[in-house]
Protein backbone atom coordinates (compact mmCIF):
# COMPACT_ATOMS: atom_id res chain seq x y z
CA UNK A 1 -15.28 -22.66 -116.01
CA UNK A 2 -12.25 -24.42 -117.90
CA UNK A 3 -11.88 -27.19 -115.04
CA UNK A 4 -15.60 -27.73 -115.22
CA UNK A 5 -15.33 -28.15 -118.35
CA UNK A 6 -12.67 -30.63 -117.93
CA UNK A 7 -14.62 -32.84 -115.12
CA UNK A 8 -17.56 -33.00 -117.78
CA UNK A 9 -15.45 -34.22 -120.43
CA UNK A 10 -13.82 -36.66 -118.37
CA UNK A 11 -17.29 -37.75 -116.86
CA UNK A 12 -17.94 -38.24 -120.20
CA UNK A 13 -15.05 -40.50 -120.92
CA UNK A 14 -15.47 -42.62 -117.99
CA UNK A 15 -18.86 -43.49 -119.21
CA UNK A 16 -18.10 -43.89 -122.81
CA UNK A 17 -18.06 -47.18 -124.40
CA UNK A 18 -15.04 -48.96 -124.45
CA UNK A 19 -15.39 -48.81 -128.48
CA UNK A 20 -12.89 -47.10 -130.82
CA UNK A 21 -14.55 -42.97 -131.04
CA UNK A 22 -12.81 -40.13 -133.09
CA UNK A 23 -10.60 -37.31 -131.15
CA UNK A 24 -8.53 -34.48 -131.10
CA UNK A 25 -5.76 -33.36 -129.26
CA UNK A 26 -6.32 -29.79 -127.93
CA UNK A 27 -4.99 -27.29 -130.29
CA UNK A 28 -3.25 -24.74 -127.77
CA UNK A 29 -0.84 -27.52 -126.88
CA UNK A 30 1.71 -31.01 -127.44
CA UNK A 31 1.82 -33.94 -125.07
CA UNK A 32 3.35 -36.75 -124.36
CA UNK A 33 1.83 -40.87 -124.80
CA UNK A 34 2.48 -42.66 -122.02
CA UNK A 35 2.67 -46.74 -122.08
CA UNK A 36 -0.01 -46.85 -118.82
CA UNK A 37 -2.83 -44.24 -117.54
CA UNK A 38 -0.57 -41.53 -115.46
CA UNK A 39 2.81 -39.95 -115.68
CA UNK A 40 4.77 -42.47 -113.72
CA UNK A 41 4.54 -44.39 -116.83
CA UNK A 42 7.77 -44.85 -119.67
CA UNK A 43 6.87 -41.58 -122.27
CA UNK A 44 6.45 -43.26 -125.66
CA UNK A 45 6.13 -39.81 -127.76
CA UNK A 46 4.35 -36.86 -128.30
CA UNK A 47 1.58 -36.17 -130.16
CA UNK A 48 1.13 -32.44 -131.81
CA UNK A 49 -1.68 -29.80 -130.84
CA UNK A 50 -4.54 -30.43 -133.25
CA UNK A 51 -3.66 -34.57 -134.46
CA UNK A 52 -6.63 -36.49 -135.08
CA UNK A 53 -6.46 -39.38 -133.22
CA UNK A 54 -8.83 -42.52 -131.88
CA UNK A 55 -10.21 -43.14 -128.46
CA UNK A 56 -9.42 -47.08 -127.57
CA UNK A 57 -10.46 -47.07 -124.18
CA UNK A 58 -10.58 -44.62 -120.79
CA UNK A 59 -9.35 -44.82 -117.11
CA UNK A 60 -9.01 -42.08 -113.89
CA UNK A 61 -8.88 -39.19 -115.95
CA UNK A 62 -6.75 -40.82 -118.70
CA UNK A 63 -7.30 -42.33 -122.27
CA UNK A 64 -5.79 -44.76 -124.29
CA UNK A 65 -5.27 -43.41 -128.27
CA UNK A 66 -4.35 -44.83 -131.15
CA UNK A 67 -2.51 -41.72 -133.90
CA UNK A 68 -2.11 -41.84 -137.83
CA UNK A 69 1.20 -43.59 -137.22
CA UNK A 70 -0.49 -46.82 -135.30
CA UNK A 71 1.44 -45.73 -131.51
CA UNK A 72 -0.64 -46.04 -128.71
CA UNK A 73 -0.33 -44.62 -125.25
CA UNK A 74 -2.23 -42.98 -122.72
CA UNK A 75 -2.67 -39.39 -122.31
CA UNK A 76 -4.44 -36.90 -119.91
CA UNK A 77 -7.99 -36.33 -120.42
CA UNK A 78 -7.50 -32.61 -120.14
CA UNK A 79 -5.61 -32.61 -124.09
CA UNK A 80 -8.60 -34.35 -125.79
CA UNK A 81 -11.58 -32.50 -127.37
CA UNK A 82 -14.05 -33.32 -129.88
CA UNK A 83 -13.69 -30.63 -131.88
CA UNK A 84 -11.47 -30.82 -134.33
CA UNK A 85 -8.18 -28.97 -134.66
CA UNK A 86 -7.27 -26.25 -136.99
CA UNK A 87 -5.07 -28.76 -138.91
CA UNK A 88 -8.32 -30.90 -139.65
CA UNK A 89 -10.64 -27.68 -140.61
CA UNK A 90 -8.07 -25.66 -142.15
CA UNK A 91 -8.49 -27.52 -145.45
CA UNK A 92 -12.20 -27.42 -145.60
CA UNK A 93 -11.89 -23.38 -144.52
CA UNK A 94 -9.81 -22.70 -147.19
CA UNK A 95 -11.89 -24.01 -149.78
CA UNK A 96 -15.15 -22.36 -148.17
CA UNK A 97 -12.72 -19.10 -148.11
CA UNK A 98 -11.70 -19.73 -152.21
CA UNK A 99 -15.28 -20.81 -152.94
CA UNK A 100 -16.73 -17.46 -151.53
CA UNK A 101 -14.12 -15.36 -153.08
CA UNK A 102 -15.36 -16.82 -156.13
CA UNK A 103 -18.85 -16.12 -155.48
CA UNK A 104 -18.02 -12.71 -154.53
CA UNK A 105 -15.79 -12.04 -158.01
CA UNK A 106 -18.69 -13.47 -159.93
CA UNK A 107 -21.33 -11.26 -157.97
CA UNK A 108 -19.18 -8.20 -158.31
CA UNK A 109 -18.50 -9.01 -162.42
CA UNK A 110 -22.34 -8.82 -161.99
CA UNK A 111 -22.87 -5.66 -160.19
CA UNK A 112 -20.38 -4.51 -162.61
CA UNK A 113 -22.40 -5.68 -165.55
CA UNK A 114 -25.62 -4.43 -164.07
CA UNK A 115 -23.75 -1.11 -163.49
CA UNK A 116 -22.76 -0.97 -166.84
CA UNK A 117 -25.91 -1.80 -167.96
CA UNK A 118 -27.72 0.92 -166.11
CA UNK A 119 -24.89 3.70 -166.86
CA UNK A 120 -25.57 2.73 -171.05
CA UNK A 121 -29.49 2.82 -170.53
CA UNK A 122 -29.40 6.08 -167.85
CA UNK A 123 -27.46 7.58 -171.02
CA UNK A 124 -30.00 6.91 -173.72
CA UNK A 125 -32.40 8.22 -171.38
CA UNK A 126 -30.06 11.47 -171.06
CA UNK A 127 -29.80 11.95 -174.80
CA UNK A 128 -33.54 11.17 -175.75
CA UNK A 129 -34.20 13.72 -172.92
CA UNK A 130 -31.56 16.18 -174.44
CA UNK A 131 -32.72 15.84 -177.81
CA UNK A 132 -36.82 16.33 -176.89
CA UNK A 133 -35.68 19.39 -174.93
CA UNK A 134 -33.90 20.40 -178.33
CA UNK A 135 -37.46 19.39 -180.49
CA UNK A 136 -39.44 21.43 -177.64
CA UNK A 137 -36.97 24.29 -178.02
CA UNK A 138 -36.93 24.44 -181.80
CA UNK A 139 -40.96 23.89 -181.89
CA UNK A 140 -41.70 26.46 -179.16
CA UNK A 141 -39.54 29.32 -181.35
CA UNK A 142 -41.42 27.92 -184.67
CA UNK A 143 -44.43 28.85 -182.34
CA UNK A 144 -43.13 32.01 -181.33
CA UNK A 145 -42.50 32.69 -184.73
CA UNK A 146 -45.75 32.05 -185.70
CA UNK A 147 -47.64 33.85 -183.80
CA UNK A 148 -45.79 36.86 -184.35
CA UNK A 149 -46.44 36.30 -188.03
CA UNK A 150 -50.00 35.87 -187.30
CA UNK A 151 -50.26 38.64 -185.22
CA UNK A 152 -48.64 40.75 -187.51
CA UNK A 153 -51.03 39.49 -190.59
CA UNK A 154 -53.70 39.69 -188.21
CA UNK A 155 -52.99 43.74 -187.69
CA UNK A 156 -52.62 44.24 -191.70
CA UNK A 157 -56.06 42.03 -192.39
CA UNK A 158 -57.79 45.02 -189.77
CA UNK A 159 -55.55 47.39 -191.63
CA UNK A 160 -56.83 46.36 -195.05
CA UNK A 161 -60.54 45.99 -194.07
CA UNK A 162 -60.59 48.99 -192.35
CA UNK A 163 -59.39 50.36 -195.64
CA UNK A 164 -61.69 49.07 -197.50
CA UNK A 165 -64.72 49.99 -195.58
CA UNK A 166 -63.33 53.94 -195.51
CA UNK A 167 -63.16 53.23 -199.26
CA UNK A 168 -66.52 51.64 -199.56
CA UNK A 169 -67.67 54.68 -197.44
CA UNK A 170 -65.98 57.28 -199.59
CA UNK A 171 -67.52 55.75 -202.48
CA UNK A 172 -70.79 55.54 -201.17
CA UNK A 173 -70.61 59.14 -200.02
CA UNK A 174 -70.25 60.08 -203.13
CA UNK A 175 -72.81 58.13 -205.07
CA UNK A 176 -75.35 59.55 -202.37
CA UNK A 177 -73.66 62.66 -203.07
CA UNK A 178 -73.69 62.58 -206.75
CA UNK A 179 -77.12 61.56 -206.87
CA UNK A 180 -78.57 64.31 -204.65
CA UNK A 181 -76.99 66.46 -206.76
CA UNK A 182 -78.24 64.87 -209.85
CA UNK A 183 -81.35 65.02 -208.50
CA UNK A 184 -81.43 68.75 -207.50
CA UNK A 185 -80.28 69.81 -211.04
CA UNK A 186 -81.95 67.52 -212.90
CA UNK A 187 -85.36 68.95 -212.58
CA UNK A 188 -84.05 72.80 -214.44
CA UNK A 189 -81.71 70.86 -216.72
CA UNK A 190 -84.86 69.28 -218.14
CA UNK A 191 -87.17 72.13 -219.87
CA UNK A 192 -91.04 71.89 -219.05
CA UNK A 193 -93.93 70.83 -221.48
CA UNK A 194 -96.17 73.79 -221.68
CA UNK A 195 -99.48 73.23 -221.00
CA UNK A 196 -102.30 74.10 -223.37
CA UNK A 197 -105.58 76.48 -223.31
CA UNK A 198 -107.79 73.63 -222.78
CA UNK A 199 -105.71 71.98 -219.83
CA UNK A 200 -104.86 68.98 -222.38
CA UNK A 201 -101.53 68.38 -222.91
């Protein structure tokens, strides 16, 4: 799969333009420039894994670069890629890494906050909760309390008007009972006209 990949890229570089074009030397290795398109040619330098360099022109599986320092040679198709190395996206990972560690402090100072936030208001809610249970305590013994008192009134008002009926009974009894006596005695406590000859009084 690697050497196809290879013959596709180098395909590719046969065909290309002979214009300048952006590349990269593989990152898993180093080679060597070469002054002509194949090994039998004087080595010039190296170049290291991962240098950015610029495509001048391409020939049987080789290609002519240009690197930051101006040298030019030819190297193997094989070492270029157009992705670039780690040493050209390092930089730009590194702030994308500090940039979301940033992100992710200011979103946890936020769940923090929001924590916070809920732990204050889940405790106002505890302590309005605690202090109606203490209300409803203190208003269901004044209730309680209450009702004993107006049970207990409640027995003495049937106490009192019982009372007061036996009394109204007793007196009544003996009013009736005065008054029958009255009126048994009254008639031979009062003495009797005498009536006259004639039947006139």
């Amino acid at each position: 799969m690697k050497h196809f990949i290879r013959l596709i890229l180098l395909a590719c570089a046969l065909s290309a333009p002979a214009h300048a074009q952006t590349k990269y030397i593989s990152d898993d290795l180093f080679t060597y420039m070469h002054s002509g398109p194949g090994t039998q040619y004087r080595i010039l330098g190296s170049v290291n894994a991962g240098a950015k360099v610029t495509q001048l022109e391409a020939s049987s599986g080789y290609i002519k670069i240009k690197d930051s320092r101006g040298r030019e040679g030819w190297i193997k198709n094989d070492f270029i890629t157009n992705t670039p190395g780690l040493k050209e996206r390092l930089p730009a990972l590194e702030k994308e890494l500090t940039e979301t560690k940033a992100k992710l402090a200011t979103a946890e100072q936020d769940a923090d906050q929001r924590n916070a936030s809920l732990v204050s208001s889940l405790k106002d809610r505890e302590d309005k909760i605690s202090d109606l249970e203490e209300r409803n305590q203190m208003l269901s013994e004044r209730l309680n309390a209450a009702e004993t008192e107006v049970g207990t009134l409640s027995k003495k008002l049937d106490t009192q008007h019982n009372d007061l009926l036996m009394r109204w009974f007793m007196r009544g009894g003996m009013v009736a009972g005065g008054g029958l006596l009255l009126g048994l005695l009254l008639p031979h406590l009062i003495p009797r006209k005498k009536k006259s000859p004639s039947g006139w009084a």
